[in-house]
Structure formats: structure tokens, C-alpha cells
N, C-alpha and C. Protein backbone atom coordinates (compact mmCIF):
# COMPACT_ATOMS: atom_id res chain seq x y z
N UNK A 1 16.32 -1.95 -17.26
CA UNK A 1 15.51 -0.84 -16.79
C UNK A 1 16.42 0.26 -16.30
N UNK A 2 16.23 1.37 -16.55
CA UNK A 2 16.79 2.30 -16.02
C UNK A 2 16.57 2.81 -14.76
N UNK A 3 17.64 3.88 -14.04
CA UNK A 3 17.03 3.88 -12.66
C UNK A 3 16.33 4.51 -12.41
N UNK A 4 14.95 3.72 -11.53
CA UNK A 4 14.31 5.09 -11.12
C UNK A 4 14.25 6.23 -10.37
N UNK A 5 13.69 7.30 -10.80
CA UNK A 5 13.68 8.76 -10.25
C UNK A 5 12.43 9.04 -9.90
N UNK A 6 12.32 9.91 -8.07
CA UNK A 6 11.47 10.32 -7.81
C UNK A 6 10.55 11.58 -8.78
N UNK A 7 9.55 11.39 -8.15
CA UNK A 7 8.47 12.35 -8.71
C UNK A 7 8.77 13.73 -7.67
N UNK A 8 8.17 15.05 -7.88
CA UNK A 8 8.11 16.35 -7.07
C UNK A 8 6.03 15.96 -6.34
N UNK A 9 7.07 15.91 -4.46
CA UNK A 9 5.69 15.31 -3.74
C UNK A 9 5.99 16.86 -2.61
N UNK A 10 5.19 16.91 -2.59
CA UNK A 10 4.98 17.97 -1.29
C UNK A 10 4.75 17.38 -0.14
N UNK A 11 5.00 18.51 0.90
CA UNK A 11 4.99 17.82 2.11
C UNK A 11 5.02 19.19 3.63
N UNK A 12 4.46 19.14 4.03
CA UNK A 12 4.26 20.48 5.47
C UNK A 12 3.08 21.07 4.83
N UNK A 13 2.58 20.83 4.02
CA UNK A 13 1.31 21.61 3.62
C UNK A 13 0.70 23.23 4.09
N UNK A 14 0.91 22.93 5.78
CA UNK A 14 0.43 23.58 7.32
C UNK A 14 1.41 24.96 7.19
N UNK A 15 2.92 24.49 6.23
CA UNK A 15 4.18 25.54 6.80
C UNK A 15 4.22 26.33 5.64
N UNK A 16 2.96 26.82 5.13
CA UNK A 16 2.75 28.09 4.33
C UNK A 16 2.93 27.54 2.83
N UNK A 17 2.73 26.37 2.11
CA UNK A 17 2.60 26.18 0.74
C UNK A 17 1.40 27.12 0.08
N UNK A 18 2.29 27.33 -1.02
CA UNK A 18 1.20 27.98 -2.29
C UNK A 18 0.75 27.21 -3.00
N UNK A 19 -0.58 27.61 -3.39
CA UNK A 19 -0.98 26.35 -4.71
C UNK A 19 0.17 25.89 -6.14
N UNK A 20 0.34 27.26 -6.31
CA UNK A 20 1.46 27.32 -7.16
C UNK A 20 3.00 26.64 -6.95
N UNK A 21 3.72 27.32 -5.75
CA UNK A 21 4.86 26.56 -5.47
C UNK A 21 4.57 26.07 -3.68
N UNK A 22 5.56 25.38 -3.74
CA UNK A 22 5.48 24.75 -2.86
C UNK A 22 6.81 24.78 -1.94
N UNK A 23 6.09 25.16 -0.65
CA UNK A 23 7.89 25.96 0.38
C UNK A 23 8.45 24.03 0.20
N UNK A 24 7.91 23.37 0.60
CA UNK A 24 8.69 22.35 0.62
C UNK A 24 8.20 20.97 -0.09
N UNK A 25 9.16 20.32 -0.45
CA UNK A 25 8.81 19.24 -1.40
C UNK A 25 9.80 18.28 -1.76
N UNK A 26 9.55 16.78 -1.94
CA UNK A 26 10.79 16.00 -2.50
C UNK A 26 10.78 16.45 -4.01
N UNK A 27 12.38 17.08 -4.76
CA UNK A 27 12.11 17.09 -5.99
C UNK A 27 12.61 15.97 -6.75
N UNK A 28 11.58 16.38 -8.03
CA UNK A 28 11.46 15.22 -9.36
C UNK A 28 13.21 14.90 -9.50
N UNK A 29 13.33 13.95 -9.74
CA UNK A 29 14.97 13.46 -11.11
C UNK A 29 15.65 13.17 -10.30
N UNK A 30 15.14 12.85 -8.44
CA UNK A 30 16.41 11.96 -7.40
C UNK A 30 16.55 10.64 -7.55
N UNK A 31 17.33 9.77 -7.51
CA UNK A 31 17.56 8.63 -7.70
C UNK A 31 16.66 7.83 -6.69
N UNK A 32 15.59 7.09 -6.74
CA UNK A 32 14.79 6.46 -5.72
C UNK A 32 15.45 5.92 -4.62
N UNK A 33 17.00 5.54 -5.09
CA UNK A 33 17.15 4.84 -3.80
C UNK A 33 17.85 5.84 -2.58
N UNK A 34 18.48 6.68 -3.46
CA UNK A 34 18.67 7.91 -2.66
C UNK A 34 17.22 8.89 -1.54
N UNK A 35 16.72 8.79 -2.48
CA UNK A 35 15.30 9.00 -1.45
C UNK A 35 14.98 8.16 -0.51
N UNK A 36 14.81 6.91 -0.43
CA UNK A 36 14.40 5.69 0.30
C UNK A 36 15.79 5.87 1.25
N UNK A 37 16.87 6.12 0.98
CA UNK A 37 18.01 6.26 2.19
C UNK A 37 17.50 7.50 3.04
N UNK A 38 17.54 8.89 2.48
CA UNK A 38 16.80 9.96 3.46
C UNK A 38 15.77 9.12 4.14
N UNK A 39 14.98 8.53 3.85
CA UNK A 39 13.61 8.75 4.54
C UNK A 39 13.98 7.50 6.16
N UNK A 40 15.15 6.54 5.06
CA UNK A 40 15.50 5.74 6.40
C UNK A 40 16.06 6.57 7.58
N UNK A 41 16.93 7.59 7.03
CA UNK A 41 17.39 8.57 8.34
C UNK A 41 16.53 8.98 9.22
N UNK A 42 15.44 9.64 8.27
CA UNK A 42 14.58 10.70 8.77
C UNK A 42 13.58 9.83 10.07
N UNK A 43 13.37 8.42 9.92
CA UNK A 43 12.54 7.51 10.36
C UNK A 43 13.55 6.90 12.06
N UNK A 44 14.87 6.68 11.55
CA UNK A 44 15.62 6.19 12.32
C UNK A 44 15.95 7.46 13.37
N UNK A 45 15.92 8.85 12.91
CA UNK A 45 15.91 9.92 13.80
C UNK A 45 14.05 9.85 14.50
N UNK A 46 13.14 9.73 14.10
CA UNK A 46 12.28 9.50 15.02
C UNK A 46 12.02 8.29 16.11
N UNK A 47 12.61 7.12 15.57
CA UNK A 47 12.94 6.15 16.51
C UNK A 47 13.24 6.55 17.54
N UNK A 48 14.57 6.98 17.77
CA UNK A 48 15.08 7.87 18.73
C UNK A 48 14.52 8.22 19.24
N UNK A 49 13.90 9.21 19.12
CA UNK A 49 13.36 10.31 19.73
C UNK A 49 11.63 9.77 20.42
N UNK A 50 11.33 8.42 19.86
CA UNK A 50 10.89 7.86 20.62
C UNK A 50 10.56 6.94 21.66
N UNK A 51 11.98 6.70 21.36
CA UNK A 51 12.47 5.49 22.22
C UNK A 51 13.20 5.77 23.55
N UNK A 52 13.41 7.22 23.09
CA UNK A 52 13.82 8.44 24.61
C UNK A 52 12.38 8.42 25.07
N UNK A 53 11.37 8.96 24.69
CA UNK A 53 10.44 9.47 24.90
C UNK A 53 9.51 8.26 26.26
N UNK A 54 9.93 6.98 25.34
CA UNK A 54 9.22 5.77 26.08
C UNK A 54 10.30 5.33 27.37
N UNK A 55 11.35 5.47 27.62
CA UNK A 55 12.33 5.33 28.01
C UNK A 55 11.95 6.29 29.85
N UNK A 56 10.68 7.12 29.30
CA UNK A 56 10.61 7.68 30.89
C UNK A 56 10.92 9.71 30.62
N UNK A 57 11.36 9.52 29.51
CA UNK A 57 12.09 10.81 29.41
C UNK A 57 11.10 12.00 28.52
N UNK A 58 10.04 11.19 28.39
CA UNK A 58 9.03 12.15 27.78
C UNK A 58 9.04 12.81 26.41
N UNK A 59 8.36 13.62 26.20
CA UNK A 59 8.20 14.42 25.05
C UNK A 59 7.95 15.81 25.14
N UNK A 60 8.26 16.85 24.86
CA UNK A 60 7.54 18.01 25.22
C UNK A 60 6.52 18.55 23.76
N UNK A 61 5.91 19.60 23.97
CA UNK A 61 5.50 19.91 22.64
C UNK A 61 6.32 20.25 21.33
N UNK A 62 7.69 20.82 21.30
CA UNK A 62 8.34 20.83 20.19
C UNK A 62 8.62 19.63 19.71
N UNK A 63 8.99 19.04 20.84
CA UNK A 63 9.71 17.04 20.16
C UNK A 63 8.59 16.51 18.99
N UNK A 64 7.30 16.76 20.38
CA UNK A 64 6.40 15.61 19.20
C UNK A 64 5.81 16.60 17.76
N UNK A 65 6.25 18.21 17.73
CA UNK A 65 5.93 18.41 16.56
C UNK A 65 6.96 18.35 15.41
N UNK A 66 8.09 17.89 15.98
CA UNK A 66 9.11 17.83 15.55
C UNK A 66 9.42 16.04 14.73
N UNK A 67 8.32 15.07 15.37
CA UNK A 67 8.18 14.08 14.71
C UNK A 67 7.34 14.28 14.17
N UNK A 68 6.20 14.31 14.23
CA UNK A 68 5.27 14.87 13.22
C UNK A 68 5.68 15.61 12.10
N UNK A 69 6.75 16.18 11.66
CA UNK A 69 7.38 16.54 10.58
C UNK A 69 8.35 16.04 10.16
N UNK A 70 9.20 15.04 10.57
CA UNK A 70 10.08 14.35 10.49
C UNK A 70 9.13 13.00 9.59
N UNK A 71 8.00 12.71 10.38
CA UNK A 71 7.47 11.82 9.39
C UNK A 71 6.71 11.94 8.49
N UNK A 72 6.26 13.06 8.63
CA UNK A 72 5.66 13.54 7.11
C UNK A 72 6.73 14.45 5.72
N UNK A 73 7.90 14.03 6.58
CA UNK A 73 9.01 14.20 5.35
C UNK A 73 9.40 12.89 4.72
N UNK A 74 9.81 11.99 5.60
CA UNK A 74 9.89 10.50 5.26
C UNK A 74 8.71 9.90 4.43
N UNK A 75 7.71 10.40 5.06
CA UNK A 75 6.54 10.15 3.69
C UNK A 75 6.42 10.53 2.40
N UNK A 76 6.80 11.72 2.35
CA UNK A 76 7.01 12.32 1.22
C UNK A 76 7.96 11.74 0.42
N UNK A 77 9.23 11.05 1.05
CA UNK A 77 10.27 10.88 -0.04
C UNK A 77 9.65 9.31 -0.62
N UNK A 78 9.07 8.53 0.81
CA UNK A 78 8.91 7.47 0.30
C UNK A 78 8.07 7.19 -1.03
N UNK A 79 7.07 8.12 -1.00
CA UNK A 79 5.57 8.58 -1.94
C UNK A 79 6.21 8.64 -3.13
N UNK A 80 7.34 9.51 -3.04
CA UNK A 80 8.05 10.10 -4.45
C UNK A 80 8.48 8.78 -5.15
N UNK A 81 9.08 8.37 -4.07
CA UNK A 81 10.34 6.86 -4.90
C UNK A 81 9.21 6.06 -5.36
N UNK A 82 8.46 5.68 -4.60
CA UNK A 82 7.44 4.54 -4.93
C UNK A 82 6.81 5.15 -6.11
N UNK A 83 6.46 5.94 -6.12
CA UNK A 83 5.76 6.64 -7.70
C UNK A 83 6.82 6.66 -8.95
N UNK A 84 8.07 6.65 -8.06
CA UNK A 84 8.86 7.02 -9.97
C UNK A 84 9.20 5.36 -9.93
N UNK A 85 9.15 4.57 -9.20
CA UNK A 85 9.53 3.45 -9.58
C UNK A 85 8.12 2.83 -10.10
N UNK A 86 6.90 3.16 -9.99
CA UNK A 86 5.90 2.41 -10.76
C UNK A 86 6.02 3.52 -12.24
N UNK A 87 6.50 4.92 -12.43
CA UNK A 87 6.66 5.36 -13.60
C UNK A 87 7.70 4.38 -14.68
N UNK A 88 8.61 4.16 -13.82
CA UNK A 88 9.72 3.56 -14.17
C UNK A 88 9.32 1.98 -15.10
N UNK A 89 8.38 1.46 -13.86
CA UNK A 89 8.02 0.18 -14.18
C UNK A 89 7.67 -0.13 -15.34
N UNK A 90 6.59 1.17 -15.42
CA UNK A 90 5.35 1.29 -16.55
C UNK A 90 6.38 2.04 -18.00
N UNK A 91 7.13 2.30 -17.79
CA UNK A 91 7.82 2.54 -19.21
C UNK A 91 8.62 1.33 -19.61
N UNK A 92 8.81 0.95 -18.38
CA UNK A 92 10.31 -0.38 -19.11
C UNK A 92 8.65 -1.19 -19.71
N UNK A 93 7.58 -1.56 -19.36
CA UNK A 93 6.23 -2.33 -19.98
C UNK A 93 6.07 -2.18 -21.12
N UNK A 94 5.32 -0.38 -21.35
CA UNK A 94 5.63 0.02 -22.50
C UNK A 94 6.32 -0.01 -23.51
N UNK A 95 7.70 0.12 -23.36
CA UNK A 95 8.66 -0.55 -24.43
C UNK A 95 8.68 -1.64 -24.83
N UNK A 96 8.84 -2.37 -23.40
CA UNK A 96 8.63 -4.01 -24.13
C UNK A 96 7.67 -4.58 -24.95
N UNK A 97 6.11 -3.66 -24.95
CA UNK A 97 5.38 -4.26 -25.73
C UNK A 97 5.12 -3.88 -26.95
N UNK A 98 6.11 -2.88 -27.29
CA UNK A 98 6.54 -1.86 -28.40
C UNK A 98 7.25 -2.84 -29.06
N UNK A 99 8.45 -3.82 -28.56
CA UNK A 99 9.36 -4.63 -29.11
C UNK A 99 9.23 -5.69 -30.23
């Protein structure tokens, strides 16, 4: 099987996307696992930031909108990988039943 590559997923919807393009988005042809590493960052930086938060040290309003986008970026990449790897799946199928 070859490796899979994410799909183009959008993501901030709220931060001015056009129907047409899109201000932000995971793009198509990244290596899935390269995506699935961002999104571990992106996830492991909200940990943090909540584990300060629970720790006594609070949140103010930028922090928590600042996770709130942090995880709806991590979603996005995850969405992407998981989709090109069932694209992925579904072609290595296809072939094989071509064989």
C-alpha cells in the first residue's frame, strides 16, 4: 500500500472562510502520519495549558479561545489523515479486486 495522504479539511470556519477558499485548512498530498504528529503537538500544547489552568492558575478569555482553536486544528488534521487513509484503504481494495 502506498502512503497515505491527507485530504484538504477546513477548519476556524468563525475566522472569515469563503465558500470558495478557505483562510484556513489542512492541505490535500501531506503524509498522514505527518499530520497525526501536528495534531499530537497541537493536543499536547493544550494539555498544558490545561493542566496550568487546573493547577489553580486559571484561564483567562484568550487562553480558553486559544484552545478552542488549537483543538479544532488538531481536528482538522486528524479528519484529514483518517480520510486519506480510508481513501488509501479503499484503493489498495480496489486494485486487489482488479487482480
Amino acid at each position: 500500500m502506498g502512503q497515505a495522504m491527507t485530504i484538504q479539511n477546513r477548519f476556524c470556519a468563525f475566522a472569515g472562510d469563503t465558500k470558495e477558499v478557505p483562510l484556513f485548512s489542512v492541505n490535500a498530498g501531506v503524509p498522514a502520519n505527518s499530520a497525526l504528529e501536528s495534531a499530537s503537538c497541537l493536543l499536547y500544547t493544550v494539555q498544558r495549558m490545561l493542566t496550568s489552568a487546573a493547577d489553580g492558575k486559571g484561564m483567562d478569555e484568550v487562553q480558553s479561545s486559544a484552545v478552542l482553536i488549537l483543538v479544532d486544528q488538531a481536528k482538522a488534521a486528524l479528519d484529514a489523515a483518517w480520510e486519506g487513509i480510508d481513501d488509501a484503504k479503499d484503493l489498495l481494495l480496489t486494485a486487489r479486486s482488479g487482480e
